[in-house]
N, C-alpha and C. Protein backbone atom coordinates (compact mmCIF):
# COMPACT_ATOMS: atom_id res chain seq x y z
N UNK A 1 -56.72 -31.69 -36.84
CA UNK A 1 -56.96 -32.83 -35.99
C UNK A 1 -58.23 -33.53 -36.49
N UNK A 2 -58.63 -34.60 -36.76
CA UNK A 2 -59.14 -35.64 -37.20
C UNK A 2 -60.13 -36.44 -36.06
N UNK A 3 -61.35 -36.62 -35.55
CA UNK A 3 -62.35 -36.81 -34.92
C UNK A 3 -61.48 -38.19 -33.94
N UNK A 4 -60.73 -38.72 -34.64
CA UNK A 4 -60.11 -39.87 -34.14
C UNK A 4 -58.97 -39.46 -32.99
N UNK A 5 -58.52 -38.67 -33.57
CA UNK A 5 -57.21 -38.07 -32.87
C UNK A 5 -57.82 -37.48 -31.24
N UNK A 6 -56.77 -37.35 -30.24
CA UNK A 6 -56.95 -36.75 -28.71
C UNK A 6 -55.79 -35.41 -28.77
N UNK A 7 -56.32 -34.86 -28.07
CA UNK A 7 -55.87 -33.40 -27.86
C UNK A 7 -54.65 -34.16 -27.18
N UNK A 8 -53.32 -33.30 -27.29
CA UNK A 8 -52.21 -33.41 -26.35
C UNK A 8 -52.06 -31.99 -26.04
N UNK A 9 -52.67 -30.95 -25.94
CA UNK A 9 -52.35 -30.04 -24.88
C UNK A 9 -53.35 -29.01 -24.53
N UNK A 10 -53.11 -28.43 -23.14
CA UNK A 10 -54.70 -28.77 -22.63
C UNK A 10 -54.41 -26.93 -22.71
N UNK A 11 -54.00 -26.38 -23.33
CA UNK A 11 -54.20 -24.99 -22.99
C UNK A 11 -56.15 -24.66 -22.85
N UNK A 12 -56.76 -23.67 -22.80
CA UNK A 12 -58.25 -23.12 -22.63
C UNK A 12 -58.44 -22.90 -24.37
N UNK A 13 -59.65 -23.59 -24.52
CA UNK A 13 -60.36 -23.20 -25.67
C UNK A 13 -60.55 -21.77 -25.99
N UNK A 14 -60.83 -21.00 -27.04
CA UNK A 14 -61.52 -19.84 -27.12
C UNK A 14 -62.59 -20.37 -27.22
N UNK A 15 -63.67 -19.16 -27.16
CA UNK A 15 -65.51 -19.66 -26.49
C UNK A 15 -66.01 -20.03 -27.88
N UNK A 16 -65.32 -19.83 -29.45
CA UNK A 16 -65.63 -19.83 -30.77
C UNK A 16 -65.51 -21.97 -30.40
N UNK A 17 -64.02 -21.97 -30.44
CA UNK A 17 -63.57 -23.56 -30.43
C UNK A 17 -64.45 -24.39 -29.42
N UNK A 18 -64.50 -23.40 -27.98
CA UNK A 18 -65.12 -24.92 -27.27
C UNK A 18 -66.71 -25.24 -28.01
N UNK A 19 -67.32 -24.01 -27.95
CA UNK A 19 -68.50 -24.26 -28.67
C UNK A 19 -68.30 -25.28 -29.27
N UNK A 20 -67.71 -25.54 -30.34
CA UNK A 20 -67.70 -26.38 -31.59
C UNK A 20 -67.51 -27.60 -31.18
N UNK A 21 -65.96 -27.71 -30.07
CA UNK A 21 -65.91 -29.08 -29.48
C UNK A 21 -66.98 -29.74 -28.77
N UNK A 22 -67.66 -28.59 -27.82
CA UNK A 22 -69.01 -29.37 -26.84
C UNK A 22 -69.94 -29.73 -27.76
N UNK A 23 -70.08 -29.00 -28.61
CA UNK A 23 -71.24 -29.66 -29.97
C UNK A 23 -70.65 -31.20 -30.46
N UNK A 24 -69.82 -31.08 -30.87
CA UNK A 24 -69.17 -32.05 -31.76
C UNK A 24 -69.04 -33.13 -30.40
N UNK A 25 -68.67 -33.26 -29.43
CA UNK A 25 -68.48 -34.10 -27.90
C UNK A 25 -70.09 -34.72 -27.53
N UNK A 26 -70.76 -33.52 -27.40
CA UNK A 26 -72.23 -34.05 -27.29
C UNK A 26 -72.87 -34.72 -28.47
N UNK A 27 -72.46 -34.65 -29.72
CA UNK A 27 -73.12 -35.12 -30.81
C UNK A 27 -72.65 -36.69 -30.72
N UNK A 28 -71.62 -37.25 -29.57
CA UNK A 28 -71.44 -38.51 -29.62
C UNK A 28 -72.49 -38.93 -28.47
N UNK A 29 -72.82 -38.67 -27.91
CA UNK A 29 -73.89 -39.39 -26.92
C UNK A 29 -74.97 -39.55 -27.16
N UNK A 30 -75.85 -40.45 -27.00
CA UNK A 30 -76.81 -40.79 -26.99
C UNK A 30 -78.14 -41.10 -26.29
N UNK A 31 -78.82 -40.21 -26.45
CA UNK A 31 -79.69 -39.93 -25.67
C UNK A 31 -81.20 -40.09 -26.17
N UNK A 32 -81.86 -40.47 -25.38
CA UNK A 32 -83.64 -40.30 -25.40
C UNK A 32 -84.10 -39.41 -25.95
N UNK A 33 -85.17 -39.73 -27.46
CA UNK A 33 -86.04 -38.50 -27.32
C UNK A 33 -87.58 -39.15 -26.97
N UNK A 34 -88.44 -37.75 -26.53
CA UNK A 34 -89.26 -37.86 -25.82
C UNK A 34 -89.50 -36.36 -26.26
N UNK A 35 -91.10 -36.04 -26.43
CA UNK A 35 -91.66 -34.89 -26.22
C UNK A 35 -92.37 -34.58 -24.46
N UNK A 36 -92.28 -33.17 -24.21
CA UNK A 36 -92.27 -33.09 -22.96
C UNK A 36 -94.00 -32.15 -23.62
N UNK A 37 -94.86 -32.37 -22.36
CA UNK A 37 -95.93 -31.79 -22.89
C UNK A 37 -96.84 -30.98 -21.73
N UNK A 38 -97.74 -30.27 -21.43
CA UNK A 38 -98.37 -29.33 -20.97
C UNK A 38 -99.59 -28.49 -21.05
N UNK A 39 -100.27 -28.04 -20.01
CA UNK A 39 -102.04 -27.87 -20.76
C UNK A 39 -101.83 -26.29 -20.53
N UNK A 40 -102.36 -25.89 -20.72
CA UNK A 40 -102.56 -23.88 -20.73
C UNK A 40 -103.81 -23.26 -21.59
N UNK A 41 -104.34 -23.19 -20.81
CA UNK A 41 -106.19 -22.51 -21.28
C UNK A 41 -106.46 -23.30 -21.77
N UNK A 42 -106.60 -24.62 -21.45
CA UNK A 42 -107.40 -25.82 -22.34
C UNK A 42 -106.93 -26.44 -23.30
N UNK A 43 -105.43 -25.77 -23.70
CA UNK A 43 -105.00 -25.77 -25.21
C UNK A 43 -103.40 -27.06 -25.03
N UNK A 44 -103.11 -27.92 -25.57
CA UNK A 44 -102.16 -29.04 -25.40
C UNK A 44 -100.43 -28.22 -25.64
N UNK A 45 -100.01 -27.91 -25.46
CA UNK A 45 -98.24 -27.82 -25.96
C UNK A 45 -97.54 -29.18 -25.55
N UNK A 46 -96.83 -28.68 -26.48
CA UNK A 46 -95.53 -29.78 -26.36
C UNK A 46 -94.11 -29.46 -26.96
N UNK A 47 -92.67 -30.46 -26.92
CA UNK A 47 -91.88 -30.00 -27.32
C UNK A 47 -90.49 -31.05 -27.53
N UNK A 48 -90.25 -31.91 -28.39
CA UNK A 48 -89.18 -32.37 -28.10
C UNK A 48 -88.21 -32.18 -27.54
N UNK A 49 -87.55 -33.02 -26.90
CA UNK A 49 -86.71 -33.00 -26.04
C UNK A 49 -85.58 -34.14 -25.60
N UNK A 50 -84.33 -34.00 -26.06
CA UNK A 50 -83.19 -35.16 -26.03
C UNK A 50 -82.61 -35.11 -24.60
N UNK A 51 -82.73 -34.23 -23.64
CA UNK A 51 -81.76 -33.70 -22.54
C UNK A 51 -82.94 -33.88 -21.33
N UNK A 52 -83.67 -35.64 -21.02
CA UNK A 52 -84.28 -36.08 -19.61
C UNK A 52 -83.81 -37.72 -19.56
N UNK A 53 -84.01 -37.06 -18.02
CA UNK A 53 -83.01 -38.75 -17.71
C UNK A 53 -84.24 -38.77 -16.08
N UNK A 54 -83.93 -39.86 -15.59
CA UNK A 54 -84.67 -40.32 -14.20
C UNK A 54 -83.65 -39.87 -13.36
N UNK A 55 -84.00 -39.27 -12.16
CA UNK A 55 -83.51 -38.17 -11.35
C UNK A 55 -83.24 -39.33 -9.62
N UNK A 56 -84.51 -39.64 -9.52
CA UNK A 56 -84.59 -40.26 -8.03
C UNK A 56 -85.19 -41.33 -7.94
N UNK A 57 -85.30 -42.51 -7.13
CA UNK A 57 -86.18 -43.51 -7.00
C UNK A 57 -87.11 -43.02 -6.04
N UNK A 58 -86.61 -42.78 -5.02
CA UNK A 58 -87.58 -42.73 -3.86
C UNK A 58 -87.45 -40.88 -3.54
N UNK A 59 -88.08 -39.61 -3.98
CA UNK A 59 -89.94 -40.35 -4.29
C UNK A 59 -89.24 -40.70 -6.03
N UNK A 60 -90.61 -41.02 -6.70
CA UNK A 60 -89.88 -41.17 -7.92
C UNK A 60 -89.23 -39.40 -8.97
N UNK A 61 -88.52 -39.68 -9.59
CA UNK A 61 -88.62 -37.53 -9.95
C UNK A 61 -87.37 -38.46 -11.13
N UNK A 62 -87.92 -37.45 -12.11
CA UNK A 62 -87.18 -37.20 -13.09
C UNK A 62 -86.86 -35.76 -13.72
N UNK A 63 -85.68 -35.67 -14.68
CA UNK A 63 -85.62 -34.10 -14.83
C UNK A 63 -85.44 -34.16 -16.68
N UNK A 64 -86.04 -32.94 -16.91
CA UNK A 64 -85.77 -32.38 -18.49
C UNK A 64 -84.92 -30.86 -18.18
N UNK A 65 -84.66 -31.18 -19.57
CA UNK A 65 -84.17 -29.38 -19.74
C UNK A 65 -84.79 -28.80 -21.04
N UNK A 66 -84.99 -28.01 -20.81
CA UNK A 66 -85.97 -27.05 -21.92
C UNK A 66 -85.15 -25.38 -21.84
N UNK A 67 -85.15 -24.93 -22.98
CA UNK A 67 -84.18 -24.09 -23.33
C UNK A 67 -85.47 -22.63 -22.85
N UNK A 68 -84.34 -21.86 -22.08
CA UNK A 68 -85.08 -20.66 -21.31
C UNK A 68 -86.16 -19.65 -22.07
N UNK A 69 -85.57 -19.82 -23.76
CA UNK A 69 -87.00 -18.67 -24.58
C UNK A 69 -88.38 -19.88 -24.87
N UNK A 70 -88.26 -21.40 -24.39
CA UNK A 70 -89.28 -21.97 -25.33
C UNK A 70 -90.67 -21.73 -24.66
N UNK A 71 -91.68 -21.75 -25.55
CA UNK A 71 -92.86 -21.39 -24.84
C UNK A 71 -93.68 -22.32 -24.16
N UNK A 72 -92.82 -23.59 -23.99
CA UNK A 72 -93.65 -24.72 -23.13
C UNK A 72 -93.22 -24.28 -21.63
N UNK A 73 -91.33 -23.62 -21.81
CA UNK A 73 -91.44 -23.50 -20.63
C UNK A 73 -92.00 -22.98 -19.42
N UNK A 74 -92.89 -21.32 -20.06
CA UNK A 74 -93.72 -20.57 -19.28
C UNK A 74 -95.18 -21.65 -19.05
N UNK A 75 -95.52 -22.39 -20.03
CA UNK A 75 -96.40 -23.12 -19.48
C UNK A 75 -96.34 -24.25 -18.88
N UNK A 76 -95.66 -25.15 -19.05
CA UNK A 76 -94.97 -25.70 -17.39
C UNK A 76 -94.46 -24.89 -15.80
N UNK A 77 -94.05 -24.29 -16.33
CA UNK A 77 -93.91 -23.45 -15.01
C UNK A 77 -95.25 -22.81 -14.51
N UNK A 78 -96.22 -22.29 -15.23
CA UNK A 78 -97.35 -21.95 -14.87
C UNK A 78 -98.55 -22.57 -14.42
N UNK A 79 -98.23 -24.10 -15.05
CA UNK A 79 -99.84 -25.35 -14.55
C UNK A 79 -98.80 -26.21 -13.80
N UNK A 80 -97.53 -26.17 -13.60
CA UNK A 80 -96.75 -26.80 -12.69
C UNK A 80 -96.62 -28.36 -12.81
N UNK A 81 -97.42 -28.49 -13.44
CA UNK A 81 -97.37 -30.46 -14.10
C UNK A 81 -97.04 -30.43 -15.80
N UNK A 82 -95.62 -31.33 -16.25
CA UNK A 82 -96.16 -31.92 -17.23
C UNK A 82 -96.15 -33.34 -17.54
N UNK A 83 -95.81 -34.05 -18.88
CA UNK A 83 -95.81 -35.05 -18.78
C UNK A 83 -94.72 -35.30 -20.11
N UNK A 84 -94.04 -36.83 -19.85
CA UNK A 84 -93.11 -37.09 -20.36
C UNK A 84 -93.08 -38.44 -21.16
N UNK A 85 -93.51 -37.85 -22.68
CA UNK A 85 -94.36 -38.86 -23.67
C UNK A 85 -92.77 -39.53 -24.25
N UNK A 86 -92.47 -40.43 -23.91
CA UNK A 86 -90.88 -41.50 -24.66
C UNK A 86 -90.99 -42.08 -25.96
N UNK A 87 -90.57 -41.81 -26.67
CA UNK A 87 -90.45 -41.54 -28.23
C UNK A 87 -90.22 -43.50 -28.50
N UNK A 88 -90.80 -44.24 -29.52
CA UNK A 88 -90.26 -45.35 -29.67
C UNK A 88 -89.56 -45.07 -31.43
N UNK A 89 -88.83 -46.26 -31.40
CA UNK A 89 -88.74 -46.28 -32.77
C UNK A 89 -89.26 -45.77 -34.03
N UNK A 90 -91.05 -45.75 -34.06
CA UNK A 90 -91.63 -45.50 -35.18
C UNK A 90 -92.17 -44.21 -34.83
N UNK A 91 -91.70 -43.29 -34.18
CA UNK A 91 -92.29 -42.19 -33.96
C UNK A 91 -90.96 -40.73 -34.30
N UNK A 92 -90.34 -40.86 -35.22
CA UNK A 92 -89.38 -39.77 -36.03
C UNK A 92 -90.24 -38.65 -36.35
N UNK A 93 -91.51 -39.48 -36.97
CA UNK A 93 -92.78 -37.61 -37.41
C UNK A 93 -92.85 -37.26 -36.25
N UNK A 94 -93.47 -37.75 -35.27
CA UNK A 94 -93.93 -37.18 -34.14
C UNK A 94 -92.47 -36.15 -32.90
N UNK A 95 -91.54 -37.02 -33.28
CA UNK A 95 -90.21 -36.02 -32.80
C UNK A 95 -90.26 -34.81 -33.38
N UNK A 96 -89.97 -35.30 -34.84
CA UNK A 96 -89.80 -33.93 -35.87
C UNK A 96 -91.03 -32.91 -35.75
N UNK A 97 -92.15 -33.49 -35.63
CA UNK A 97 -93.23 -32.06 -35.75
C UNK A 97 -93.43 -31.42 -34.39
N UNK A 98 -92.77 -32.07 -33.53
CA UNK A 98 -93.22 -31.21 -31.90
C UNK A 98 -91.54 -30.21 -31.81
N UNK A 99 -90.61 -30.71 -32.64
CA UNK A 99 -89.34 -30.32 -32.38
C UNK A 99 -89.42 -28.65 -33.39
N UNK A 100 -90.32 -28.50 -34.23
CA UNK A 100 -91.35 -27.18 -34.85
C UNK A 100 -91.27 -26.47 -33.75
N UNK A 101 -91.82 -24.99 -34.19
CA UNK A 101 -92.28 -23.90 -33.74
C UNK A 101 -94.14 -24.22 -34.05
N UNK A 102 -94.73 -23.68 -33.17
CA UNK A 102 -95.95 -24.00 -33.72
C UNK A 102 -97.22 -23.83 -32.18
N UNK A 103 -97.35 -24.01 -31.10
CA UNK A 103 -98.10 -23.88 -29.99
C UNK A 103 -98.24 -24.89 -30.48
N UNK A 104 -100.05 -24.65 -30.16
CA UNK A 104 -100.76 -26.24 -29.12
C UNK A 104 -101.06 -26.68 -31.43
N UNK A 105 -100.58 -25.46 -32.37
CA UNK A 105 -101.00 -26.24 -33.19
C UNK A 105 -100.03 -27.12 -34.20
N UNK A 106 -99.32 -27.76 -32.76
CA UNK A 106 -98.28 -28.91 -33.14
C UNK A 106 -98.83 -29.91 -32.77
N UNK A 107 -100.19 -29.76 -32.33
CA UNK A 107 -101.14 -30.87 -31.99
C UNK A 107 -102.25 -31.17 -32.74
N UNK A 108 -101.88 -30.35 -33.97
CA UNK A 108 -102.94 -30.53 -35.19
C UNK A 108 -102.79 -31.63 -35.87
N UNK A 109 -104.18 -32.88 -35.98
CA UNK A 109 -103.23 -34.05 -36.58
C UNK A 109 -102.50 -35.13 -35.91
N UNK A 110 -102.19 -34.59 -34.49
CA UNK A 110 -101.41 -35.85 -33.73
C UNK A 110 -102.87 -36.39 -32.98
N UNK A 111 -102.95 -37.52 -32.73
CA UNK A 111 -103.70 -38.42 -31.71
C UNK A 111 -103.66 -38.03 -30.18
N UNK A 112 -104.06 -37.34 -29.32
CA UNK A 112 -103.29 -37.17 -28.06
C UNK A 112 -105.19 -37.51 -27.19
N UNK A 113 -104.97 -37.69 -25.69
CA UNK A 113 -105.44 -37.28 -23.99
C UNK A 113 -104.86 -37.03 -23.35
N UNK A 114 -106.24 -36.49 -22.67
CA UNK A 114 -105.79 -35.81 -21.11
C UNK A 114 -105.45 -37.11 -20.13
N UNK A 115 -104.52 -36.93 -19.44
CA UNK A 115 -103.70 -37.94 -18.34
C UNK A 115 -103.62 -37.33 -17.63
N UNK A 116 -104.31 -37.12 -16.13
CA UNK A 116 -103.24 -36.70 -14.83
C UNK A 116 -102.91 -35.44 -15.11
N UNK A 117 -104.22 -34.35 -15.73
CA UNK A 117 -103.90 -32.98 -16.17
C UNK A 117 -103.12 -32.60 -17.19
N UNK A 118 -102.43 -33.58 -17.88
CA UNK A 118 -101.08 -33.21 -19.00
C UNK A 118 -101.43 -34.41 -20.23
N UNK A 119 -101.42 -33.56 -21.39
CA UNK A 119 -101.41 -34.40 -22.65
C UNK A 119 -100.64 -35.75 -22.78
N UNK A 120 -100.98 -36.43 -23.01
CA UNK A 120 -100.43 -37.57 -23.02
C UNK A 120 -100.71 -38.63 -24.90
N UNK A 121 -99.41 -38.73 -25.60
CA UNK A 121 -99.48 -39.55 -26.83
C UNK A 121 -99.39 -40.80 -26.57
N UNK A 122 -100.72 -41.38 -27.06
CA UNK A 122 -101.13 -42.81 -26.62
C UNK A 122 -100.26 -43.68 -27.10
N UNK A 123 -99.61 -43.64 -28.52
CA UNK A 123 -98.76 -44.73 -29.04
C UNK A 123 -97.34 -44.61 -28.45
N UNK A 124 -97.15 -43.51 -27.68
CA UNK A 124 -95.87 -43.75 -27.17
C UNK A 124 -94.96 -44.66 -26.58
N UNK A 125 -93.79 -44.86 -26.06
CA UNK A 125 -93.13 -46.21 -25.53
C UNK A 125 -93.63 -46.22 -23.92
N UNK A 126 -93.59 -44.87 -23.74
CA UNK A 126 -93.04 -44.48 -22.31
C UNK A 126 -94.13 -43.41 -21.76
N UNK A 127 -94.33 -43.30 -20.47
CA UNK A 127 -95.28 -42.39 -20.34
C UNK A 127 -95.03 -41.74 -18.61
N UNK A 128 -94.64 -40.63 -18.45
CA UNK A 128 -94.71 -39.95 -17.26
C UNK A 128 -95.42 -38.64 -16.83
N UNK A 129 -96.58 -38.50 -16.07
CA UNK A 129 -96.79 -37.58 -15.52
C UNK A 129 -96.29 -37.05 -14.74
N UNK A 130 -95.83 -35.62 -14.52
CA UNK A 130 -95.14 -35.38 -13.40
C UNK A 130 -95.71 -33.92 -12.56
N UNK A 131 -95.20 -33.82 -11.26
CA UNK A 131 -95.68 -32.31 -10.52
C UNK A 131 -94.13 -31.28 -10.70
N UNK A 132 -93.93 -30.57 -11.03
CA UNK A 132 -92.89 -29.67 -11.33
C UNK A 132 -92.90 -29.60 -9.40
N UNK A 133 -91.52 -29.65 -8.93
CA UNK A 133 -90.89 -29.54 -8.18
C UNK A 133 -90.06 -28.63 -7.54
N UNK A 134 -89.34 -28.37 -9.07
CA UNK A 134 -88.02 -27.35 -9.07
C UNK A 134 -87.52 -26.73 -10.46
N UNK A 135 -87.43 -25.25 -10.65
CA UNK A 135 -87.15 -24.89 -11.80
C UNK A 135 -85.46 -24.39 -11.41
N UNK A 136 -84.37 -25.23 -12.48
CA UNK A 136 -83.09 -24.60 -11.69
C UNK A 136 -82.44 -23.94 -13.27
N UNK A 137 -82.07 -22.72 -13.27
CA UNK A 137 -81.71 -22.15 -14.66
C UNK A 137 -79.81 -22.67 -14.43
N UNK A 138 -79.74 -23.01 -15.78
CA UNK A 138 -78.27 -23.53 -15.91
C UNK A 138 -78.21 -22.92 -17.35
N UNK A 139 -77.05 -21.91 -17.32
CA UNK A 139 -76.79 -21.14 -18.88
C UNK A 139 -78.37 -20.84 -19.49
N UNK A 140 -78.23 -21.29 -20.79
CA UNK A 140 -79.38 -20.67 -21.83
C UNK A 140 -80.54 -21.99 -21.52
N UNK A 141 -80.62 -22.98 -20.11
CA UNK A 141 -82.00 -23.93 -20.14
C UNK A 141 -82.30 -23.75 -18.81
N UNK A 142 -83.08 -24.22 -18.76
CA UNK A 142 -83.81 -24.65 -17.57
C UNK A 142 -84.15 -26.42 -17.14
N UNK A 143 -83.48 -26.41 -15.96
CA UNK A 143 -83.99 -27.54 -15.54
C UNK A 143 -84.62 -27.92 -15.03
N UNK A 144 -85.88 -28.45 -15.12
CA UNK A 144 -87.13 -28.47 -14.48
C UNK A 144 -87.16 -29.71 -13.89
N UNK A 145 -87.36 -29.95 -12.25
CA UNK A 145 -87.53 -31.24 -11.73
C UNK A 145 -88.91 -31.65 -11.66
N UNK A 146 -89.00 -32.77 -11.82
CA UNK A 146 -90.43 -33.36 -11.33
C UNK A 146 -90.82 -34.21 -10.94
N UNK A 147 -91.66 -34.76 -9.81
CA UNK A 147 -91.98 -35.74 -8.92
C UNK A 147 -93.02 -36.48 -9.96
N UNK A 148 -92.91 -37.60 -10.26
CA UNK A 148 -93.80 -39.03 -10.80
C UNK A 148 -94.91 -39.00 -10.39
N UNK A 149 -96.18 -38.71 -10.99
CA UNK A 149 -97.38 -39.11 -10.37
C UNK A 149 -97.84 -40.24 -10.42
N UNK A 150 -97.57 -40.53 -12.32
CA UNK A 150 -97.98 -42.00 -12.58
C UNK A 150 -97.14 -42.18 -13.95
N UNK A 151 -96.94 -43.27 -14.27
CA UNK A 151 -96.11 -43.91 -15.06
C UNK A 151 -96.60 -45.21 -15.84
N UNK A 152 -96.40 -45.38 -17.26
CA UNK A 152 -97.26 -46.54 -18.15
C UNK A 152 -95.69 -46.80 -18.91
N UNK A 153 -95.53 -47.87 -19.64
CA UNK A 153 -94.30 -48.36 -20.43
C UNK A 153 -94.98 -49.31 -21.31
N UNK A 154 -94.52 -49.16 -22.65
CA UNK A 154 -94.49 -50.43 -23.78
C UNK A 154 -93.55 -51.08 -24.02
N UNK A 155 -93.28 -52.21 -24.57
CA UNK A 155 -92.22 -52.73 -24.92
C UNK A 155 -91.72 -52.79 -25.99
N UNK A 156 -91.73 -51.19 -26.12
CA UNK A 156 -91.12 -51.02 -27.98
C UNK A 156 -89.37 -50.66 -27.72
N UNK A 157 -88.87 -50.83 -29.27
CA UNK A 157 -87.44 -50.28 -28.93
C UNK A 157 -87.51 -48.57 -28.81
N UNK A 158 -86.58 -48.01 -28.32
CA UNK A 158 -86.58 -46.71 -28.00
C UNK A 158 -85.99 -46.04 -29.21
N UNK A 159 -86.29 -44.59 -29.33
CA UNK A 159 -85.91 -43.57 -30.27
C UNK A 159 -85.09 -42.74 -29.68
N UNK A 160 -84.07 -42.84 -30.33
CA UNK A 160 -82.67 -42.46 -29.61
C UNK A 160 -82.27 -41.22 -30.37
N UNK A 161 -81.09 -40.24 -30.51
CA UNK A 161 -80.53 -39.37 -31.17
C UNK A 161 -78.75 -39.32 -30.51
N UNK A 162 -78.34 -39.56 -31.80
CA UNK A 162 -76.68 -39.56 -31.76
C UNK A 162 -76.17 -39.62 -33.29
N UNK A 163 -75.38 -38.53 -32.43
CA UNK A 163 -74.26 -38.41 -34.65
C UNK A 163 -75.81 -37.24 -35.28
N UNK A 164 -76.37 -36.37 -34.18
CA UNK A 164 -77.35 -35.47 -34.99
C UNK A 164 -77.98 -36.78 -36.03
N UNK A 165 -78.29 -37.61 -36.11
CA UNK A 165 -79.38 -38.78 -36.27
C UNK A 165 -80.48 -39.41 -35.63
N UNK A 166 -81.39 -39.64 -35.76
CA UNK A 166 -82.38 -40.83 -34.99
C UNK A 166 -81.75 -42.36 -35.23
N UNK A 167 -82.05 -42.72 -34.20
CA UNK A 167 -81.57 -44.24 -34.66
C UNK A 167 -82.52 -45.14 -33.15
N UNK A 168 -82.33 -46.22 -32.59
CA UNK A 168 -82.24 -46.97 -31.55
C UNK A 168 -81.12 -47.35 -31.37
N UNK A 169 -81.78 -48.73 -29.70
CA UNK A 169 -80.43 -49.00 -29.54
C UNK A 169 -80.53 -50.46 -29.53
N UNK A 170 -79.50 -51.11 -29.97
CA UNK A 170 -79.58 -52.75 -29.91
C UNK A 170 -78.39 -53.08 -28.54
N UNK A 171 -78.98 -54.17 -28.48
CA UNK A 171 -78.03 -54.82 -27.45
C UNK A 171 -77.01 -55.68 -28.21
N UNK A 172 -76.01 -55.75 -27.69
CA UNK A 172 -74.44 -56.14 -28.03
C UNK A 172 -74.42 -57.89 -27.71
């Protein structure tokens, strides 16, 4: 079957196939990246992240998911605030080196402040502080809710990921 082609019969995947299909299904959407970030003994973490969207208006809350072994997640969960730095166009290094293994020394070299208790990358598009709310485990992530403390925006184009690529998005 050929990426073009639709399934005509719906028997159950084996867990080998769906894998492959939910990969290959999710690799068509397109989504935000954004590093999600956090303070712990003084020291900055952070962590790319394609899987946050805006949750609520009123209060404001948005949610990420962060995968259950990463080590931002014990430190978000532990200072209970982080913040949600929105990736623009010209920022692919800065995806790629927080999307590393590495602690706070993925902050070696990057430009960053303190905001509202949580690291914050100044050239970013997008900028959210948040209070952790709610930690809800779904399979191998965690979904961490969080209430808006404060919020900044540029008017750059956004840094997107689809087709396992970076790209943006243009309007039609």
């Amino acid at each position: 079957m050929t990426g073009t082609e639709f399934r005509t019969e719906f028997a159950e995947d084996t867990a080998a196939d769906l894998k492959a299909a939910f990969r290959a299904t999710m690799a068509g959407v397109c989504t935000p990246v954004s590093v999600v970030t956090a303070m712990a003994g003084g020291a900055p973490h952070g962590t790319t992240v394609s899987a946050f969207a805006s949750l609520s208006m009123e209060p404001p809350m948005v949610l990420v998911s962060l995968d259950r072994t990463s080590d931002l997640l014990a430190v978000v969960d532990g200072g209970r605030r982080f913040g949600v730095n929105v990736l623009g166009t010209g920022h692919v290094d800065l995806a790629l080196n927080f999307a590393r293994k590495g602690g706070p020394a993925k902050f070696d070299g990057v430009e960053w402040l303190l905001h509202s208790g949580v690291p914050r990358l100044p050239t970013a598009s997008g900028f959210l502080a948040c209070e952790v709310t709610e930690l809800v485990t779904g399979g191998d992530h965690v979904v961490v809710f969080g209430r808006v403390l404060t919020a900044e925006s540029a008017p750059l184009p956004p840094l997107t990921y689809h087709a396992r690529t970076f790209g943006t998005h243009t309007a039609l």
